[in-house]
N, C-alpha and C. Protein backbone atom coordinates (compact mmCIF):
# COMPACT_ATOMS: atom_id res chain seq x y z
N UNK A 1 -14.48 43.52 -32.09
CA UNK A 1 -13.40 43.45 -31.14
C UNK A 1 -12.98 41.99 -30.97
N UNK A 2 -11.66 41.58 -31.22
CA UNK A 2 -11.16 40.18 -30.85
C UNK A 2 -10.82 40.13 -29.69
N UNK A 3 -11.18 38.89 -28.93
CA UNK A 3 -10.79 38.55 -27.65
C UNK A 3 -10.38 37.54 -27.50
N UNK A 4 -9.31 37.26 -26.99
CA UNK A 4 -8.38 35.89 -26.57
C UNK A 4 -9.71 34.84 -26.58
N UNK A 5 -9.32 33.29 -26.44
CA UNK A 5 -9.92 32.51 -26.36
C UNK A 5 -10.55 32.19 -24.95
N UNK A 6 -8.88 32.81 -23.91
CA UNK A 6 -9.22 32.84 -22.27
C UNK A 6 -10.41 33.57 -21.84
N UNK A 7 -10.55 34.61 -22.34
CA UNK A 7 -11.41 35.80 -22.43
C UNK A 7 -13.03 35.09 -22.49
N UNK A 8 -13.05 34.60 -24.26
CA UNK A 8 -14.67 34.06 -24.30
C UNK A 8 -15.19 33.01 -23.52
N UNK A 9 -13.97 32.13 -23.10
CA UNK A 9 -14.44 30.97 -22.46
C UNK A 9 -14.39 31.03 -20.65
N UNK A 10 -13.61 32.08 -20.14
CA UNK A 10 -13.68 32.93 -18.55
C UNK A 10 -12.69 32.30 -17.88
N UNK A 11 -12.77 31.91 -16.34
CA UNK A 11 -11.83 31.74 -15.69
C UNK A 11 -12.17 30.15 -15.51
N UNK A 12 -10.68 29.67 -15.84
CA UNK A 12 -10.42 28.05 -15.27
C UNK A 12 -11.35 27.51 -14.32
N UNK A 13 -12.09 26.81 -14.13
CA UNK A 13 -13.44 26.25 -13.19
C UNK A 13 -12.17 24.72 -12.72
N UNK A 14 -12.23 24.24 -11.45
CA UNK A 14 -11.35 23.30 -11.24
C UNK A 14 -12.86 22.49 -10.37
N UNK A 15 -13.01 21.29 -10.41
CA UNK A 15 -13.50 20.28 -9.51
C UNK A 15 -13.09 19.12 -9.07
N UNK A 16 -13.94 19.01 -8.48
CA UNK A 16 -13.12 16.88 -7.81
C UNK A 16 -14.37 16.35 -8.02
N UNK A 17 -13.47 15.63 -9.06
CA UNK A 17 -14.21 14.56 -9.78
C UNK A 17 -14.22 13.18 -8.67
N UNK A 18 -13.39 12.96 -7.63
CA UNK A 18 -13.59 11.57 -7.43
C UNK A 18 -13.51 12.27 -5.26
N UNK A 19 -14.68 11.77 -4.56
CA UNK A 19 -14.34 11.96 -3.28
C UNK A 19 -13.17 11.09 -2.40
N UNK A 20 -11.87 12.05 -2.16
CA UNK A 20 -11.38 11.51 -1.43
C UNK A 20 -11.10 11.15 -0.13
N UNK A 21 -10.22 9.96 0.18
CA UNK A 21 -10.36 10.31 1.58
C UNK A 21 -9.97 11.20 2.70
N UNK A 22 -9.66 12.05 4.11
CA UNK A 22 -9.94 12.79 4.51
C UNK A 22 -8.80 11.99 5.41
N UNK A 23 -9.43 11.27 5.75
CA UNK A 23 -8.74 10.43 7.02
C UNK A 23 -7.81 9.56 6.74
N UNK A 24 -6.87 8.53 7.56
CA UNK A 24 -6.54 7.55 6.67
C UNK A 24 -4.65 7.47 7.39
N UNK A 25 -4.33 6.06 7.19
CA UNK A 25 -2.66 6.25 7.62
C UNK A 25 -1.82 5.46 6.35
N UNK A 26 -0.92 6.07 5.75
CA UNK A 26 -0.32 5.29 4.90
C UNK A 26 -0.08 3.85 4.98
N UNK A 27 -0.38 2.53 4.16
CA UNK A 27 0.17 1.78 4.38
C UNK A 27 0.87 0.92 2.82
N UNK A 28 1.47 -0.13 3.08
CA UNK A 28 1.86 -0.91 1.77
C UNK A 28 1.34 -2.02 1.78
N UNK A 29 0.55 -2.30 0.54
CA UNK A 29 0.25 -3.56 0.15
C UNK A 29 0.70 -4.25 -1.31
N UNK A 30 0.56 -5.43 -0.94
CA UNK A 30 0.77 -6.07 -2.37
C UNK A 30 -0.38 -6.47 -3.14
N UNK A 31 -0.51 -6.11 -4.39
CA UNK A 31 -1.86 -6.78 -5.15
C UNK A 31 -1.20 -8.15 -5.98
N UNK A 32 -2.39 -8.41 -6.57
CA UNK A 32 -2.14 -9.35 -7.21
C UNK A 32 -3.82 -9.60 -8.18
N UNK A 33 -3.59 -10.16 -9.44
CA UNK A 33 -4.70 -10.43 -10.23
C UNK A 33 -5.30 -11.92 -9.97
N UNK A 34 -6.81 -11.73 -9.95
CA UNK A 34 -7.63 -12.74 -9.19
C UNK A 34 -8.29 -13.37 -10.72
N UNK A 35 -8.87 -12.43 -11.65
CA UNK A 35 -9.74 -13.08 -12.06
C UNK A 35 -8.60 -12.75 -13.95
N UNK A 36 -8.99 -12.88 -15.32
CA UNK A 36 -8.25 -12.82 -16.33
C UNK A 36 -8.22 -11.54 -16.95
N UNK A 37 -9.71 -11.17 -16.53
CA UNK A 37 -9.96 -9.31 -16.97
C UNK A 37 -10.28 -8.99 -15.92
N UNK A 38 -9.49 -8.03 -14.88
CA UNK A 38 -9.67 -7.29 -13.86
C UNK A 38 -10.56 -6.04 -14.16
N UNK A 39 -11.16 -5.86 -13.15
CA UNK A 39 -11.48 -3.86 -13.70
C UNK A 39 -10.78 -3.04 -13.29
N UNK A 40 -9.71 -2.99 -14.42
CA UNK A 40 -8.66 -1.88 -13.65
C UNK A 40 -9.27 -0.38 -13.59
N UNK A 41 -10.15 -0.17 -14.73
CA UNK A 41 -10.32 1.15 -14.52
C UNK A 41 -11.17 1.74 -12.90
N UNK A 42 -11.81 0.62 -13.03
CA UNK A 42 -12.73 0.95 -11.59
C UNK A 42 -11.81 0.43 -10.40
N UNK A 43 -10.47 -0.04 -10.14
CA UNK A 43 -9.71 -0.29 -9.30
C UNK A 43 -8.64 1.09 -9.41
N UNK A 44 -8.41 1.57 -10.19
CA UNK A 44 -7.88 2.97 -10.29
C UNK A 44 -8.34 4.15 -9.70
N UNK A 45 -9.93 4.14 -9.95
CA UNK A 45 -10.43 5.25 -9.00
C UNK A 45 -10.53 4.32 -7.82
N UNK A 46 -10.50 3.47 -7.53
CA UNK A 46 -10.49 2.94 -5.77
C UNK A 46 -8.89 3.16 -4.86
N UNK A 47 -8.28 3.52 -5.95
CA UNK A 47 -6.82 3.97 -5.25
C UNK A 47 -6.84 5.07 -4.98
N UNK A 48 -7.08 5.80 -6.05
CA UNK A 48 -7.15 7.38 -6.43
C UNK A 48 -7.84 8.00 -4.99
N UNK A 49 -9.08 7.47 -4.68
CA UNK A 49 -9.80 7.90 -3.55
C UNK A 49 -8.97 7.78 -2.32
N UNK A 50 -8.10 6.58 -2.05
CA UNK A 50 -7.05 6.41 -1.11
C UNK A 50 -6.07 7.53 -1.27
N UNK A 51 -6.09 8.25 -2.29
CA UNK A 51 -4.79 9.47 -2.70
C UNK A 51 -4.06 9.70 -3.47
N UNK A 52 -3.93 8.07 -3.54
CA UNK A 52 -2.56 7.58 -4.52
C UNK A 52 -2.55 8.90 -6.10
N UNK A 53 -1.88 9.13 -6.44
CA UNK A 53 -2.09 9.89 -7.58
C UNK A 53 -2.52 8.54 -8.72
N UNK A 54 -3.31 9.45 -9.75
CA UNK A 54 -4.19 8.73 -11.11
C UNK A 54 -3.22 7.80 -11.58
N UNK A 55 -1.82 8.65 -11.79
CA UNK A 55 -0.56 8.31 -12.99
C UNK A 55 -0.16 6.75 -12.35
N UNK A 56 0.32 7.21 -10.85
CA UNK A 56 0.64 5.57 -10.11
C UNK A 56 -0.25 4.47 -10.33
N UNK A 57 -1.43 4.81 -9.71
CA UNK A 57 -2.54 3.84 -9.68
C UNK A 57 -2.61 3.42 -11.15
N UNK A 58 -2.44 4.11 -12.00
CA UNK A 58 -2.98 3.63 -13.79
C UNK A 58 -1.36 2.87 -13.95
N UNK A 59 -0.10 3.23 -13.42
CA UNK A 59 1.13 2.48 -14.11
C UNK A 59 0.97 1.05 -12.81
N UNK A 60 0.48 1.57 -12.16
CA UNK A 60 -0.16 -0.18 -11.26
C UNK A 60 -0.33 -1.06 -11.41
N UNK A 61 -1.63 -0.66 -12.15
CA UNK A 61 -2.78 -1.36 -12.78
C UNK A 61 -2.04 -1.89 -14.08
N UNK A 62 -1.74 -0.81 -14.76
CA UNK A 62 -1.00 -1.56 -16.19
C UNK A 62 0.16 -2.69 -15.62
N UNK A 63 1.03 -2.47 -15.09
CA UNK A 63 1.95 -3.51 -14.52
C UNK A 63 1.54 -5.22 -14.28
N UNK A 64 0.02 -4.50 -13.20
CA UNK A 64 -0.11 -6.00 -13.28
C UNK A 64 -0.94 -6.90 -13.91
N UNK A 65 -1.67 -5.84 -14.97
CA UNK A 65 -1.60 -6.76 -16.54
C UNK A 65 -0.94 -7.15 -17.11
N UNK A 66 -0.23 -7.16 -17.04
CA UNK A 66 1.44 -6.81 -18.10
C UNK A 66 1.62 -8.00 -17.50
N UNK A 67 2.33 -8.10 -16.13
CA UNK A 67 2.76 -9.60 -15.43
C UNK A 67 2.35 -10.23 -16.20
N UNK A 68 3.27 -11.74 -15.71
CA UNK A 68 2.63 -13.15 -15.89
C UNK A 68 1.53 -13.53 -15.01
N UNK A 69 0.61 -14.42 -14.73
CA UNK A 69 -0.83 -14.74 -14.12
C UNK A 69 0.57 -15.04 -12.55
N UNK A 70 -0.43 -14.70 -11.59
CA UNK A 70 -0.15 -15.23 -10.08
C UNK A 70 1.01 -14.40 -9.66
N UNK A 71 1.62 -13.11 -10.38
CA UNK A 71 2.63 -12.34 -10.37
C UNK A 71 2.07 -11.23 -9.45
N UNK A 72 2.85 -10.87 -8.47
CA UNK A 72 2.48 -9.79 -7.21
C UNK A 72 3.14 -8.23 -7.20
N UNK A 73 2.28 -7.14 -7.17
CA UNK A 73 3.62 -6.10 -7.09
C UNK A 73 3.06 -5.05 -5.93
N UNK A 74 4.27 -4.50 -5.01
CA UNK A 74 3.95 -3.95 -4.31
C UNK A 74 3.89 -2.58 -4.21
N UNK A 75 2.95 -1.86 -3.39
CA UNK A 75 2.82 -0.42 -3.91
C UNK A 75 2.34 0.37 -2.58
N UNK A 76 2.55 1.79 -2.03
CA UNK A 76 2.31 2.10 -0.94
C UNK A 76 0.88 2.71 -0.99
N UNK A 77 -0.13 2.45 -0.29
CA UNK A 77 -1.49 3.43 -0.21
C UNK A 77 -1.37 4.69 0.43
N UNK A 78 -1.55 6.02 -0.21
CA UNK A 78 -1.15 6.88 1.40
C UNK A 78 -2.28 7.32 1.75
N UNK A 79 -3.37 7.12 1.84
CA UNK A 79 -4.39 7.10 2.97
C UNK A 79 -5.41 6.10 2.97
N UNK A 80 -4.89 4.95 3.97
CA UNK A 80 -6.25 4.10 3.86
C UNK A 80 -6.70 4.40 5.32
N UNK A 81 -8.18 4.15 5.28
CA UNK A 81 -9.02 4.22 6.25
C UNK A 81 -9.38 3.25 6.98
N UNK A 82 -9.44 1.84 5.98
CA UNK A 82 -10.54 0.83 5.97
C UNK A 82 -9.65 -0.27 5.66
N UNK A 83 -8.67 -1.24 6.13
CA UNK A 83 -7.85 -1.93 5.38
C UNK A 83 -9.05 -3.06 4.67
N UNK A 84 -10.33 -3.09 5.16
CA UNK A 84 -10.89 -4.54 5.25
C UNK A 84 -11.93 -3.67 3.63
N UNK A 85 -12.38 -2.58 4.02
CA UNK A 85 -13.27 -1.52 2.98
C UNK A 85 -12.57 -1.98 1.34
N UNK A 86 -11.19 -1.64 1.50
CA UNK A 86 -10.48 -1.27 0.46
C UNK A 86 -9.68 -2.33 0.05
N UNK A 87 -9.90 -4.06 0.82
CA UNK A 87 -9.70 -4.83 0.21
C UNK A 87 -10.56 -5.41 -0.77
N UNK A 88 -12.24 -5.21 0.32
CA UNK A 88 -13.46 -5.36 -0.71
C UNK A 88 -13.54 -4.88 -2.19
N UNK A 89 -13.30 -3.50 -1.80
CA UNK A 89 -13.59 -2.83 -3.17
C UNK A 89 -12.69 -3.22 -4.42
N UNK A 90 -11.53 -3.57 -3.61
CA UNK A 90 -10.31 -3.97 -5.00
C UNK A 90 -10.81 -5.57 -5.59
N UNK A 91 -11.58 -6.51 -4.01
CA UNK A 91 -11.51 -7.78 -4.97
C UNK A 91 -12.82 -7.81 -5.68
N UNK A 92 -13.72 -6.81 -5.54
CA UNK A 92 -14.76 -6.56 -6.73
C UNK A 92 -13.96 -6.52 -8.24
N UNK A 93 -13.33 -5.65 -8.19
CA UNK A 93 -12.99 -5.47 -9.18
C UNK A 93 -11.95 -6.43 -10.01
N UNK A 94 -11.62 -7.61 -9.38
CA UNK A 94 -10.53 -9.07 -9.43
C UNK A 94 -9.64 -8.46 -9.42
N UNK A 95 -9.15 -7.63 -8.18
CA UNK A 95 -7.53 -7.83 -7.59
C UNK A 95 -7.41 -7.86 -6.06
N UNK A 96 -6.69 -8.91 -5.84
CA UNK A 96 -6.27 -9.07 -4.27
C UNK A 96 -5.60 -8.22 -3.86
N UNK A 97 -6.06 -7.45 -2.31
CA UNK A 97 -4.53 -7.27 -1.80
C UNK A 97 -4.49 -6.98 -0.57
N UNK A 98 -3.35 -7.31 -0.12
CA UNK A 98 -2.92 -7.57 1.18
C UNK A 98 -1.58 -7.01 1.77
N UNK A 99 -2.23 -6.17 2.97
CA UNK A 99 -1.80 -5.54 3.78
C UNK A 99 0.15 -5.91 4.17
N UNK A 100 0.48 -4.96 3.03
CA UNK A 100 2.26 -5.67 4.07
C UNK A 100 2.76 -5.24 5.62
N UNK A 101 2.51 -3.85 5.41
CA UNK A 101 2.97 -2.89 6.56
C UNK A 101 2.06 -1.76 6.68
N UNK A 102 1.66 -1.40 7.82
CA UNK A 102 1.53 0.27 7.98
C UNK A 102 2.55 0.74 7.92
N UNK A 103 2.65 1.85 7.44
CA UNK A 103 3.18 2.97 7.74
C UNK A 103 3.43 4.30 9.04
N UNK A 104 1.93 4.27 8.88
CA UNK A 104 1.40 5.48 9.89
C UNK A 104 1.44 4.77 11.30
């Protein structure tokens, strides 16, 4: 008996891969690159957890490689919790950033 591929392999399983946040009020900040190799990938999931979708946070990140050195771009967070948390975590990874506006 042939059975679809859907069939042998069962029903779609979905998880969350990255814990997000829960809480949180939109705000905008500007980043900027601190050090020559940032960790964007590990500054991507530090957005991602803020909400931001993967696609933004990764055309972000690429952007401000791309810049020239000391070049700033601004981008909205929509759930931060922690403005002081989630500056830490970004300048681990060598990118600044700073709070333009709340939102919320």
């Amino acid at each position: 008996m042939n059975s679809s591929l859907k069939d042998r392999l069962g029903p779609r399983v979905q998880f969350r891969a990255i814990d997000r946040a829960f809480t949180g009020s939109p705000a905008t900040f500007s980043f900027k690159q601190t050090v020559a190799n940032p960790n964007t990938l590990k500054a991507v999931l530090v957005l991602a957890r803020r909400r931001m979708p993967m696609a933004d946070a990764h055309r972000l990140m690429t952007g401000l490689v791309e810049c020239e050195p000391g070049a700033t771009l601004v981008a909205e967070v929509p759930r931060v919790e922690n403005v002081e948390a989630l500056r830490s975590e970004l300048e681990a990874c060598g990118i600044a950033a700073a709070a333009s506006r709340s939102v919320g």
